[in-house]
Protein backbone atom coordinates (compact mmCIF):
# COMPACT_ATOMS: atom_id res chain seq x y z
CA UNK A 1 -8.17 -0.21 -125.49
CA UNK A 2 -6.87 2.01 -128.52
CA UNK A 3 -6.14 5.43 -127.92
CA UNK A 4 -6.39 5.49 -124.18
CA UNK A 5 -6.74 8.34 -121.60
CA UNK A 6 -3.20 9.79 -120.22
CA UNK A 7 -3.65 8.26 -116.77
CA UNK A 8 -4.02 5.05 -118.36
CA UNK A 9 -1.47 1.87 -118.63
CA UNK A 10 -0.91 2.35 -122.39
CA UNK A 11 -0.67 6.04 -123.09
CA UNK A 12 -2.17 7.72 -126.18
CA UNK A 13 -0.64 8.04 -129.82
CA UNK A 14 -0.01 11.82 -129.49
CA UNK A 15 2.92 12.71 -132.52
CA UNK A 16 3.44 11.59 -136.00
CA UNK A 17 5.78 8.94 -134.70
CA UNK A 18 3.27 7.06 -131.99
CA UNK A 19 1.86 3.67 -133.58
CA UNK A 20 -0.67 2.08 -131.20
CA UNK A 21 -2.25 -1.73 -132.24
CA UNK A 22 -4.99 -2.99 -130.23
CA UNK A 23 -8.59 -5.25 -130.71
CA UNK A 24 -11.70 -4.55 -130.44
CA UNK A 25 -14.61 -6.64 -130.79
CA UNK A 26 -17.11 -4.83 -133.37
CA UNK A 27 -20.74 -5.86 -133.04
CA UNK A 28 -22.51 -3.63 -135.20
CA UNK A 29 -22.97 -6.54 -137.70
CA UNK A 30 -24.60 -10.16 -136.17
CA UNK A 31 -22.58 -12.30 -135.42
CA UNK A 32 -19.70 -9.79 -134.18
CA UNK A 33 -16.25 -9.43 -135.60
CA UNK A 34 -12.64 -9.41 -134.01
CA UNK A 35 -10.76 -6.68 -135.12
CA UNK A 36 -6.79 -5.42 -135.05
CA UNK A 37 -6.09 -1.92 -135.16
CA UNK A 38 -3.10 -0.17 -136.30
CA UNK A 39 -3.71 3.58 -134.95
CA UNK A 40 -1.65 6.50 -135.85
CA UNK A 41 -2.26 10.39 -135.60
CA UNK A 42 -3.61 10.19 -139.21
CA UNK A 43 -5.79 7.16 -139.50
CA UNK A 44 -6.53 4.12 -138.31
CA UNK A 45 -6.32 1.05 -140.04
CA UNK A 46 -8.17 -2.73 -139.96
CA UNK A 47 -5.42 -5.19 -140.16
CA UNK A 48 -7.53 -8.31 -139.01
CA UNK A 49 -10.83 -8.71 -139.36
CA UNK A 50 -11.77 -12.23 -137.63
CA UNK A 51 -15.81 -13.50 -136.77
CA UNK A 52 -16.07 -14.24 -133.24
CA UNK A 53 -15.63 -17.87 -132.76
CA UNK A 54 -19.19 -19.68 -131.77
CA UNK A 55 -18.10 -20.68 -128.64
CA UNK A 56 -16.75 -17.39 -127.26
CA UNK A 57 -19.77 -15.83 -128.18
CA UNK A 58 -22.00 -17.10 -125.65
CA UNK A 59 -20.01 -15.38 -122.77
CA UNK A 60 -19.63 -12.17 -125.11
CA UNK A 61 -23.87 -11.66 -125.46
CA UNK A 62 -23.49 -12.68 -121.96
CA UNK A 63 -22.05 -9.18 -120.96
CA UNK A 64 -23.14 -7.09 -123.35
CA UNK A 65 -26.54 -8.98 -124.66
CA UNK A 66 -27.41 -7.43 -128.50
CA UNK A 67 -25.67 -4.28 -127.83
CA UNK A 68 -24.54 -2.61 -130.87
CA UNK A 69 -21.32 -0.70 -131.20
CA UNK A 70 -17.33 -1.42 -130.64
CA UNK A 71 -16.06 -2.81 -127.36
CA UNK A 72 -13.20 -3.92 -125.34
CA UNK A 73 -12.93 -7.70 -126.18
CA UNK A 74 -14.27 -9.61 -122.82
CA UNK A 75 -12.08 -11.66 -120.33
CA UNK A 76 -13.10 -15.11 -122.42
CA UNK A 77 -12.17 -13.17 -126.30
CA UNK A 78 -9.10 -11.98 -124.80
CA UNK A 79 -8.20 -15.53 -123.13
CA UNK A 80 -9.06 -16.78 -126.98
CA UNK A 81 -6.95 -14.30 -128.85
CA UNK A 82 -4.46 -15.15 -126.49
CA UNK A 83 -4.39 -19.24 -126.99
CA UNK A 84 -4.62 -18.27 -130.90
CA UNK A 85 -1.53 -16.47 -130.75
CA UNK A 86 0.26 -19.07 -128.70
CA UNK A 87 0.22 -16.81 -125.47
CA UNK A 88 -1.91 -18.80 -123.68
CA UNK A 89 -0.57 -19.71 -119.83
């Protein structure tokens, strides 16, 4: 997720040339929101805001029940974003 830990699969944006885009989901509002992030040194930046489809939201309270705050989307949100974006298997 975003701006991840050196020892991690995608490294961090560390110079003025690194661009990293990633979602989140963002439940600090009810229902939560789907989010694309554009992430440079200077700022990041919303590019997407979606609501989190009804029936992915079941397994989403499911792991992380009212919990407040951003989060890696779940297994079933990323299968969705996936089969939205016509990278479904």
């Amino acid at each position: 997720m975003g701006n991840n830990a050196w020892d991690r699969e995608h490294p961090p944006v560390r110079t003025a040339s690194d661009v990293s885009y990633y979602f989140v989901v963002d439940s600090w509002q009810d229902p939560p929101v789907i989010r694309l992030v554009k992430r440079s040194m200077e700022k990041a930046e919303d590019l997407l805001v979606v609501p989190m489809p009804e029936h992915v939201l079941a397994s989403y309270r499911a792991v992380h029940g009212n919990w407040r705050g951003i989060s890696e989307p779940t297994e079933e949100v990323k299968n969705w974003l996936k089969q939205e974006l016509g990278h479904s298997k």
